[in-house]
Protein backbone atom coordinates (compact mmCIF):
# COMPACT_ATOMS: atom_id res chain seq x y z
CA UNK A 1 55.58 -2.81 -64.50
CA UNK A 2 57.90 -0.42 -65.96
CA UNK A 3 61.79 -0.26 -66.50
CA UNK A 4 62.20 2.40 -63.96
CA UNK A 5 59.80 0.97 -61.23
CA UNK A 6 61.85 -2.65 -61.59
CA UNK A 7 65.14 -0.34 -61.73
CA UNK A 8 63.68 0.92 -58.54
CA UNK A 9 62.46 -1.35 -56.67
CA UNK A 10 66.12 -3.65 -57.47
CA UNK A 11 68.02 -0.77 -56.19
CA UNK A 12 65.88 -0.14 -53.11
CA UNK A 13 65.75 -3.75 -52.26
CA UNK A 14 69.47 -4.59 -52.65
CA UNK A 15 69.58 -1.20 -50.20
CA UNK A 16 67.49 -2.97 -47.59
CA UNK A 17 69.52 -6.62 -48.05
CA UNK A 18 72.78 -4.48 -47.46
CA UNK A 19 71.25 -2.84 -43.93
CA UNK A 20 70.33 -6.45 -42.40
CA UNK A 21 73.79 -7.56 -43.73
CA UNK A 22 75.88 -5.10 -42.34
CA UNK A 23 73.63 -5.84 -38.81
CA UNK A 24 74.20 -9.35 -39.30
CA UNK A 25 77.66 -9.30 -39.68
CA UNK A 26 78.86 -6.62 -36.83
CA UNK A 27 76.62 -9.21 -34.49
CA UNK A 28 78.34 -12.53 -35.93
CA UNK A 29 81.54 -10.34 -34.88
CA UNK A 30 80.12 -9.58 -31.87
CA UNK A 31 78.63 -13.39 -30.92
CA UNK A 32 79.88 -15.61 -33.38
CA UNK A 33 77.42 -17.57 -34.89
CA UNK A 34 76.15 -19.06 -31.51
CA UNK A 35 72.60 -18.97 -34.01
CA UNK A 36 73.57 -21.82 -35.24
CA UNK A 37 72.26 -24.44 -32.35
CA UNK A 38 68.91 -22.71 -33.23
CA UNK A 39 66.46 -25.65 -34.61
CA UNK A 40 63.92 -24.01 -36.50
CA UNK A 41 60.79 -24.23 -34.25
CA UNK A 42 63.36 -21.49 -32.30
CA UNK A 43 64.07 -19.61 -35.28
CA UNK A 44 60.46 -19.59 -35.94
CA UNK A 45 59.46 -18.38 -31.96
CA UNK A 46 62.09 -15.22 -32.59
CA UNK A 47 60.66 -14.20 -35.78
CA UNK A 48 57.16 -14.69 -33.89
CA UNK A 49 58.69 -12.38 -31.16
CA UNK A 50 59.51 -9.85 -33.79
CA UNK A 51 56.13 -10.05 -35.63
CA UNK A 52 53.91 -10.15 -32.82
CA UNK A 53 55.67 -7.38 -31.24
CA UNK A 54 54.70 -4.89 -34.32
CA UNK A 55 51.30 -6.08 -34.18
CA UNK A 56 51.02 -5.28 -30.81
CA UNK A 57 52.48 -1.57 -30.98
CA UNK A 58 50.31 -1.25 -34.73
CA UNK A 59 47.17 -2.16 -32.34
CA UNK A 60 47.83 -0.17 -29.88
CA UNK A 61 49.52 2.70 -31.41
CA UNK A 62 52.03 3.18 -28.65
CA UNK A 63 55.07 1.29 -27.58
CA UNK A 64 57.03 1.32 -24.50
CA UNK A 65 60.21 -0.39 -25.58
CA UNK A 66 62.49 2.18 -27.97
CA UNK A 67 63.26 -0.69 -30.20
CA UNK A 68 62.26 0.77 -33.45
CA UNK A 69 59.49 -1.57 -35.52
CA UNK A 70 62.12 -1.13 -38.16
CA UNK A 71 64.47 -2.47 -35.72
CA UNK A 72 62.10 -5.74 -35.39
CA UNK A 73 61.31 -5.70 -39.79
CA UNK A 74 65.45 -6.17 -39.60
CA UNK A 75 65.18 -8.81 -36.84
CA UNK A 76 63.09 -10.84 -38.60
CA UNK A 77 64.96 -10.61 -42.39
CA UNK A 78 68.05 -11.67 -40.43
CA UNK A 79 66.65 -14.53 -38.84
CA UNK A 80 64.38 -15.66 -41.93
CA UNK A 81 68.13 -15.80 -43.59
CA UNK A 82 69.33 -17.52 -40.80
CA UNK A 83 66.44 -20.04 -40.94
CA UNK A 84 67.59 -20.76 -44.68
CA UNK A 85 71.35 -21.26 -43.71
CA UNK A 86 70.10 -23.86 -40.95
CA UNK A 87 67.63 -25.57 -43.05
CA UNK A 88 70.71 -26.31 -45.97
CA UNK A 89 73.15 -26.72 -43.33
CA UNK A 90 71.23 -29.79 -41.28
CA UNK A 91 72.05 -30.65 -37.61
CA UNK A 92 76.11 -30.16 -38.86
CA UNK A 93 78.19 -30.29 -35.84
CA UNK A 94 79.98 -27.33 -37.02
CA UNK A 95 78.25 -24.55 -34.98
CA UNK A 96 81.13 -22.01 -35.07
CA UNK A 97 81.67 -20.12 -38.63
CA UNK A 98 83.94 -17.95 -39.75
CA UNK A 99 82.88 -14.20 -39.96
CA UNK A 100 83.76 -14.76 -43.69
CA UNK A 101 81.47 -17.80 -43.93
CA UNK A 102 78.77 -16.62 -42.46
CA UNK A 103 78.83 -13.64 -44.27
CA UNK A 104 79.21 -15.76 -47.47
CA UNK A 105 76.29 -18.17 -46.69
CA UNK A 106 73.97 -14.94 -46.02
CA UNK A 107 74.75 -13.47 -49.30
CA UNK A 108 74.16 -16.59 -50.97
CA UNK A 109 70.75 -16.65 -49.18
CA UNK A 110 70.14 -13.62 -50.00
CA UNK A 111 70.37 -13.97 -53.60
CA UNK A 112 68.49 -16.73 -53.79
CA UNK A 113 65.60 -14.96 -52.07
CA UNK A 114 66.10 -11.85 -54.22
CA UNK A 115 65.87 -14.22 -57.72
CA UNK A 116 62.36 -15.51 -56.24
CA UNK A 117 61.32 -11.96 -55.38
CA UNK A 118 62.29 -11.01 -59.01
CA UNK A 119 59.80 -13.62 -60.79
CA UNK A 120 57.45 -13.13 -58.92
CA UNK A 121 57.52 -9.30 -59.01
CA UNK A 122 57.03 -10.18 -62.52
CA UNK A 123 54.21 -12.50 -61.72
CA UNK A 124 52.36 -10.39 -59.15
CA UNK A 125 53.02 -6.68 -61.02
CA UNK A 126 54.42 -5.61 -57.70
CA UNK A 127 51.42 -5.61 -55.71
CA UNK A 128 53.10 -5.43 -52.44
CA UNK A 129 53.79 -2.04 -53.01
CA UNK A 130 49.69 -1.53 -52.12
CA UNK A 131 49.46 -3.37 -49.26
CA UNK A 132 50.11 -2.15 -45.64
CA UNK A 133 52.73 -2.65 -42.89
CA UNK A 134 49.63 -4.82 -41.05
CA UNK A 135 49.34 -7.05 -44.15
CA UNK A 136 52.86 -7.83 -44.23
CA UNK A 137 53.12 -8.40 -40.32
CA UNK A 138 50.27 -10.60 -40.73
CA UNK A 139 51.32 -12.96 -43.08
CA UNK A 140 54.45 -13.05 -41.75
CA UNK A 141 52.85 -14.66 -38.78
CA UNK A 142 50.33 -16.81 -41.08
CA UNK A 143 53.98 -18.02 -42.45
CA UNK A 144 55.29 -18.89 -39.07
CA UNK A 145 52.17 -20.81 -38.40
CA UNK A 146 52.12 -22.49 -41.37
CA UNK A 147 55.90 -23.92 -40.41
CA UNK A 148 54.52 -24.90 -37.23
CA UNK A 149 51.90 -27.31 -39.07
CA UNK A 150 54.60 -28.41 -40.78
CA UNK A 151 57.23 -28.78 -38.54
CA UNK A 152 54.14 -30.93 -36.20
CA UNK A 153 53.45 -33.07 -39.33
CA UNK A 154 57.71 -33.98 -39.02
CA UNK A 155 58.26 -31.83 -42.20
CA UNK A 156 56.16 -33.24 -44.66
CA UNK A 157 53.50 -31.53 -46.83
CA UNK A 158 50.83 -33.24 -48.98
CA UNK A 159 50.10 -30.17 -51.39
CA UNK A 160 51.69 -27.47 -49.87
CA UNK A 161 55.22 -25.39 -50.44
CA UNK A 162 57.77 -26.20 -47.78
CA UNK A 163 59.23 -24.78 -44.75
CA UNK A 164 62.17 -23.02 -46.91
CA UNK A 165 59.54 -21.44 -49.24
CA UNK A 166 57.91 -20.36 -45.83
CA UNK A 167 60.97 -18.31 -44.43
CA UNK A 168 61.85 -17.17 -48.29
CA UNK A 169 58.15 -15.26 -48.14
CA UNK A 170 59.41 -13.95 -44.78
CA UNK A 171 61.88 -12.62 -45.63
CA UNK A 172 60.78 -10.56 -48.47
CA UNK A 173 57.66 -9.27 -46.43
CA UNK A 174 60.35 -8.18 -43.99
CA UNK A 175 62.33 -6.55 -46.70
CA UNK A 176 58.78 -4.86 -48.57
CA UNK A 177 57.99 -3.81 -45.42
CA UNK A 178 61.89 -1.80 -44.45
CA UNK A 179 61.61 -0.79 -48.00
CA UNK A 180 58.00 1.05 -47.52
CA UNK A 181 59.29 2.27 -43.76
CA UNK A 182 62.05 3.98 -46.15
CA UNK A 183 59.86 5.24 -48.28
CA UNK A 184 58.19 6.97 -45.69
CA UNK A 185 60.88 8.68 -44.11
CA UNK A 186 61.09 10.28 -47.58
């Protein structure tokens, strides 16, 4: 991987991370953070909404609903984010933030998502820049299943990564995925 593809691909994806902000934040202006009685079988059942939908229009090849798939790719980055601010935040009774709080916990988030997407960009060589819109829309629903295992088996795991590791691959499918839709638009 060279300088200028990791130069790149930083750029593009702190580009992407700044678009779902800016959404989530105008909507935590708009609704508070009335997210935050979500428990995260319902967190996982919107992202499965999202997902399912752009399988459904990448199947058929037609869609009836003007809601960009972009649209949906954003959807589900913002709610995988939202999924991580839940899980570290427990069943708190504080369900109304501040815009400045929210905004604070998503960057923080964020970041942490964008440090794992850094090693293993390293790791990996970037091979998600080879694999299709499809691949990335279908293990984003493998994910989502996989938290529903867990979620049945009361959050435990014998061998396997967590649910936070779960929505953390989410949400950088969802972000590989806006970054490629960018691409494309050229």
């Amino acid at each position: 991987m060279s300088s200028d593809t990791t130069t790149n691909t930083i750029q593009q994806y702190q580009d992407v991370v700044t678009q779902c902000k800016d959404l989530f934040v105008k909507k935590a202006s708009d609704y508070g953070t009335s997210w935050r009685v979500l428990r995260p079988i319902s967190i996982v059942d919107q992202i499965y909404i999202k997902a399912w939908r752009i399988r459904q229009i990448q199947e058929k090849g037609e869609q009836k609903i003007a809601d960009s798939i972009e649209s949906e790719f954003i959807g589900i980055v913002n709610y995988g984010i939202i999924a991580l601010i839940q899980l570290a935040m427990g069943d708190s009774e504080e369900i109304e933030l501040s815009a400045e709080q929210a905004k604070a916990a998503y960057e923080k988030y964020s970041g942490e998502v964008e440090a794992l997407m850094m090693q293993k960009n390293h790791d990996y060589g970037e091979a998600w820049r080879d694999m299709s819109q499809p691949s990335f829309v279908d293990l984003i629903l493998v994910k989502l299943l996989r938290i529903k295992q867990i979620l049945a088996n009361d959050g435990h795991t014998q061998v396997s990564e967590g649910i936070d590791a779960n929505f953390t691959d989410i949400v950088n499918y969802g972000i590989f995925a806006l970054i490629k839709i960018g691409e494309a638009k050229g």
